[in-house]
N, C-alpha and C. Protein backbone atom coordinates (compact mmCIF):
# COMPACT_ATOMS: atom_id res chain seq x y z
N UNK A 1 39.28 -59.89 -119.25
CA UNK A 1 39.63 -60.02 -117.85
C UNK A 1 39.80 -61.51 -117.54
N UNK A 2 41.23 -61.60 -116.88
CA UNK A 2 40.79 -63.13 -116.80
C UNK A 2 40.43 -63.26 -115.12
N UNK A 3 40.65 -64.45 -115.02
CA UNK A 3 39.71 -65.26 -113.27
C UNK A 3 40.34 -64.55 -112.42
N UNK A 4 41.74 -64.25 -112.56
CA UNK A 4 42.52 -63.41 -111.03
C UNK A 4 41.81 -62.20 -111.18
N UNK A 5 42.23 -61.66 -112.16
CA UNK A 5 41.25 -60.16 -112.50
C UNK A 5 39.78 -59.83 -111.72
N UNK A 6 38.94 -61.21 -112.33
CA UNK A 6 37.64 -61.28 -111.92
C UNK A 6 37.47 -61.72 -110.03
N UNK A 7 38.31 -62.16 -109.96
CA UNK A 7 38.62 -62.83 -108.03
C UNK A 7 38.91 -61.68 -107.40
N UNK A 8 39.93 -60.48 -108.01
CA UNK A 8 40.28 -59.44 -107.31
C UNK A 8 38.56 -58.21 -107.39
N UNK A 9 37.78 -58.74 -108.35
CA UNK A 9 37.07 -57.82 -108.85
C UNK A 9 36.05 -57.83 -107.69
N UNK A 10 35.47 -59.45 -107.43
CA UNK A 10 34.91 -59.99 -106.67
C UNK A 10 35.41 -59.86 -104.87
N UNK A 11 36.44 -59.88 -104.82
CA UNK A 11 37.33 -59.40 -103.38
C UNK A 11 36.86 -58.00 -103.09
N UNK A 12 36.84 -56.85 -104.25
CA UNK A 12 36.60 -55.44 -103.82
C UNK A 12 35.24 -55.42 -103.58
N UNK A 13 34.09 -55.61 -104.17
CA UNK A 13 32.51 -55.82 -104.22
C UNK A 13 32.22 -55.98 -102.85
N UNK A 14 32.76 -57.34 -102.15
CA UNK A 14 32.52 -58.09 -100.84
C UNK A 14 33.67 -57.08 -99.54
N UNK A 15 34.11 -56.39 -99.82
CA UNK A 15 34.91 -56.07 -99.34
C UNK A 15 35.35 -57.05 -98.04
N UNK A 16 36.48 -57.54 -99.14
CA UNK A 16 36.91 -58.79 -98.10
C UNK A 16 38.53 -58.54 -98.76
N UNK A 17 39.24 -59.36 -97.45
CA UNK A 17 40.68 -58.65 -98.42
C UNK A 17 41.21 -59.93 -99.04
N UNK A 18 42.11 -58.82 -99.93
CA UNK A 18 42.61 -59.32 -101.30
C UNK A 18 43.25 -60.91 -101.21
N UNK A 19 43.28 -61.77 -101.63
CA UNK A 19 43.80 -63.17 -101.71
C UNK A 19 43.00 -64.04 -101.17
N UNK A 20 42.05 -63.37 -100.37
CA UNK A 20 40.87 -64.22 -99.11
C UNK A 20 40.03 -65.09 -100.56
N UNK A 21 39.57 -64.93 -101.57
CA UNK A 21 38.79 -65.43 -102.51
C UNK A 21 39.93 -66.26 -103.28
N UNK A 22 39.13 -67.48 -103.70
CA UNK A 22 39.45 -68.02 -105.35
C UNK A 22 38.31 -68.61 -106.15
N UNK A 23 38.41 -69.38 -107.25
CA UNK A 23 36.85 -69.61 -108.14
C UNK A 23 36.13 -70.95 -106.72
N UNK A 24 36.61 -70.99 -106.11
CA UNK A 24 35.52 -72.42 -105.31
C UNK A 24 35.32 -71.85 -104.29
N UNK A 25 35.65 -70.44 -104.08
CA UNK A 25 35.01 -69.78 -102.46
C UNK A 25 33.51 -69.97 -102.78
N UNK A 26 32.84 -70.25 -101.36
CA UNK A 26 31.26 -70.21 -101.07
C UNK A 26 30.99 -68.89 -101.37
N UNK A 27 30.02 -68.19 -101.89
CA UNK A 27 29.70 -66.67 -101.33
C UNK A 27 29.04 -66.79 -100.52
N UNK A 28 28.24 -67.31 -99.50
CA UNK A 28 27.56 -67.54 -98.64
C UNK A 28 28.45 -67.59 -97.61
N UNK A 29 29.89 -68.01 -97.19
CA UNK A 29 30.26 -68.24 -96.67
C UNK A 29 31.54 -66.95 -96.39
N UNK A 30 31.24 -66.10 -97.30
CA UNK A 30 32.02 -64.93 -97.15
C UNK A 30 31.60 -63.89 -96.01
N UNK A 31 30.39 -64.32 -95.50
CA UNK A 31 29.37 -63.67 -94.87
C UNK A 31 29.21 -61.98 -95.27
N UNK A 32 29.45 -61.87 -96.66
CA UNK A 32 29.35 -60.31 -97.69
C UNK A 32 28.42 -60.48 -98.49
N UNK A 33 28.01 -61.53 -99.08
CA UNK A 33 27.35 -61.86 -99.68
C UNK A 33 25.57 -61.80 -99.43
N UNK A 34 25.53 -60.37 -100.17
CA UNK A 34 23.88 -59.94 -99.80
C UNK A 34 23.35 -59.24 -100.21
N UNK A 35 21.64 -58.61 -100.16
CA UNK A 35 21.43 -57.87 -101.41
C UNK A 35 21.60 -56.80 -102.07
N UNK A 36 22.77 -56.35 -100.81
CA UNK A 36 23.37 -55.12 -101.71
C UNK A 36 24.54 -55.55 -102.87
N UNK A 37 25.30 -56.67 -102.69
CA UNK A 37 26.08 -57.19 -103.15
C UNK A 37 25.73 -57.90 -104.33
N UNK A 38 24.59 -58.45 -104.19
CA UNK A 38 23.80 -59.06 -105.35
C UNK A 38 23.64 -57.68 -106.29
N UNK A 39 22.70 -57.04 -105.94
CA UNK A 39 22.15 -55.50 -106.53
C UNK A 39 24.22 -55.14 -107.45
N UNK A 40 24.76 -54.44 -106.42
CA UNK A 40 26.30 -54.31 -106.87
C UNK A 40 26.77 -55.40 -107.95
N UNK A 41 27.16 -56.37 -108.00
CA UNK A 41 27.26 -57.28 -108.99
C UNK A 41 26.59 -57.60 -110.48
N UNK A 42 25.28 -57.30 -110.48
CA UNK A 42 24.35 -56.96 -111.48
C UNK A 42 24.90 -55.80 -112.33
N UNK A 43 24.92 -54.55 -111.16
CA UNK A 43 25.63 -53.48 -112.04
C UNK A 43 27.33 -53.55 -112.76
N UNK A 44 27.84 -54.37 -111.97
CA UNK A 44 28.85 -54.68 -112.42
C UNK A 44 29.36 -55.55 -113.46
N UNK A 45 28.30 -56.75 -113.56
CA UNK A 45 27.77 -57.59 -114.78
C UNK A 45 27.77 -56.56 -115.97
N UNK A 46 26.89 -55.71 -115.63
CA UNK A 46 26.54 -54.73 -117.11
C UNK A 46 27.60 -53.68 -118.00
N UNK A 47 28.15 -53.11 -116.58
CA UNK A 47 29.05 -51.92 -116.98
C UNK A 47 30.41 -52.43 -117.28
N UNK A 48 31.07 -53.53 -116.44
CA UNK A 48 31.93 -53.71 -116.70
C UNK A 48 32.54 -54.92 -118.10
N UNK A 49 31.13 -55.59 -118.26
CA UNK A 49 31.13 -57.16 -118.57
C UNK A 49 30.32 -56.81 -119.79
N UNK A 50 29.80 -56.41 -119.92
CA UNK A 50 28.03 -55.85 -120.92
C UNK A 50 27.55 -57.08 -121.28
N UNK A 51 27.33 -57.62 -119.75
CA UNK A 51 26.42 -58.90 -119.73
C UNK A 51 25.24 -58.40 -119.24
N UNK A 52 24.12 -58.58 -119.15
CA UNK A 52 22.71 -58.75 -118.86
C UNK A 52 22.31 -59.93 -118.25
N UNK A 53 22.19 -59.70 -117.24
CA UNK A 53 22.28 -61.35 -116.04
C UNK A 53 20.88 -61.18 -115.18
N UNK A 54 20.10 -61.91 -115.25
CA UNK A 54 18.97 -62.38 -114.98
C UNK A 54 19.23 -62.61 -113.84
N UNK A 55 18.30 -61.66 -112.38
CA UNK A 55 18.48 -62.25 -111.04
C UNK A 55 18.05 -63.61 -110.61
N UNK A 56 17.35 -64.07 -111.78
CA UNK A 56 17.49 -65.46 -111.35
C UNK A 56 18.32 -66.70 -111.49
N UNK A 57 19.03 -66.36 -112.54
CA UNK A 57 20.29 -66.81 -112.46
C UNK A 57 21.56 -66.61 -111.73
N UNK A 58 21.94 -65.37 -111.29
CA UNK A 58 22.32 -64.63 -110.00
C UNK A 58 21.61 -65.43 -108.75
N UNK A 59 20.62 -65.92 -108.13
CA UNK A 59 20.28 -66.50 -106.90
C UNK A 59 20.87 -67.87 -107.42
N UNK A 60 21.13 -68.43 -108.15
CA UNK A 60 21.49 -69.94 -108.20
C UNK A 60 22.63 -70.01 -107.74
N UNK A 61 23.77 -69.26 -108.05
CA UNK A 61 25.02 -68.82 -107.72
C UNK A 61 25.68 -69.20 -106.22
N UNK A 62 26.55 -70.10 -106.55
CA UNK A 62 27.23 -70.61 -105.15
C UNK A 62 28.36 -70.22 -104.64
N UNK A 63 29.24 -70.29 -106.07
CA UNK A 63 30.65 -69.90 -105.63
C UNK A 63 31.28 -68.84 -106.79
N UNK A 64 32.37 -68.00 -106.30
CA UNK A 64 32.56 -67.18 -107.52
C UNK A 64 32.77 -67.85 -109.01
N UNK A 65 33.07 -68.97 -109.09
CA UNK A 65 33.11 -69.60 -110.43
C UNK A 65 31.98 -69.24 -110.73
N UNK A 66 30.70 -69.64 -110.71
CA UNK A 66 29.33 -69.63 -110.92
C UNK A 66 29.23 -68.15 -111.68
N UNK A 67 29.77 -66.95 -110.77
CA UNK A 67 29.54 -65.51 -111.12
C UNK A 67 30.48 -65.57 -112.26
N UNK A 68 31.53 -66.05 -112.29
CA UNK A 68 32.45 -65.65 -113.61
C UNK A 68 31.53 -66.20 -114.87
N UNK A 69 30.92 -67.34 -114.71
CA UNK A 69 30.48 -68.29 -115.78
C UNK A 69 29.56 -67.22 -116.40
N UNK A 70 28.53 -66.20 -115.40
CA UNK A 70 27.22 -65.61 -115.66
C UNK A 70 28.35 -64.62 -116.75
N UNK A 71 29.46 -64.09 -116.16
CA UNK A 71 29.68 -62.95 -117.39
C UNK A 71 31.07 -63.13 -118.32
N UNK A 72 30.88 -64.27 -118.91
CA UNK A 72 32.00 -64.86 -119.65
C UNK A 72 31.40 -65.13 -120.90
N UNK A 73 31.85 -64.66 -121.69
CA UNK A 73 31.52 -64.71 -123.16
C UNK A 73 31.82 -66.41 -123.62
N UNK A 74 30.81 -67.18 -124.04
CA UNK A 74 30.96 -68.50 -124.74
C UNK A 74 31.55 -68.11 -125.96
C-alpha cells in the first residue's frame, strides 16, 4: 500500500472526507481523532498491515506520517 492508499485508508477511519488528509495533517486537529479511532487503527494496524503496534507508540503519534511509519515494513 503506498501513502495515498494509506491517506485514503486514514480519511475512511476518521470519517473525514476524501482529499481533507495528507502525511503532515495533525490528527488532533482532525477533531476524529479519539479512542475509538485509536482502538480502530490498532485493529487496522493488525489485519490489514500485520503490524503489532504498541499503544504506546500509537499515543506519540502526531500526524498521519507518524501512523504510516508505525505500519511500514523497514
Amino acid at each position: 500500500m503506498d501513502a495515498k492508499e494509506f491517506i485514503a485508508e486514514i480519511e475512511n477511519l476518521l470519517e473525514v472526507d476524501p482529499g481533507s488528509l495528507s502525511l503532515d495533517s495533525d490528527l488532533a486537529e482532525t477533531g476524529k481523532w479519539d479512542s475509538l479511532a485509536f482502538v480502530s487503527f490498532l485493529a487496522i494496524a493488525d489485519s490489514q498491515f500485520n503490524a503489532k503496534v504498541a499503544p504506546v507508540d500509537l499515543r506519540k503519534c502526531l500526524t498521519v506520517a507518524d501512523l504510516l511509519k508505525l505500519v511500514s515494513k523497514d
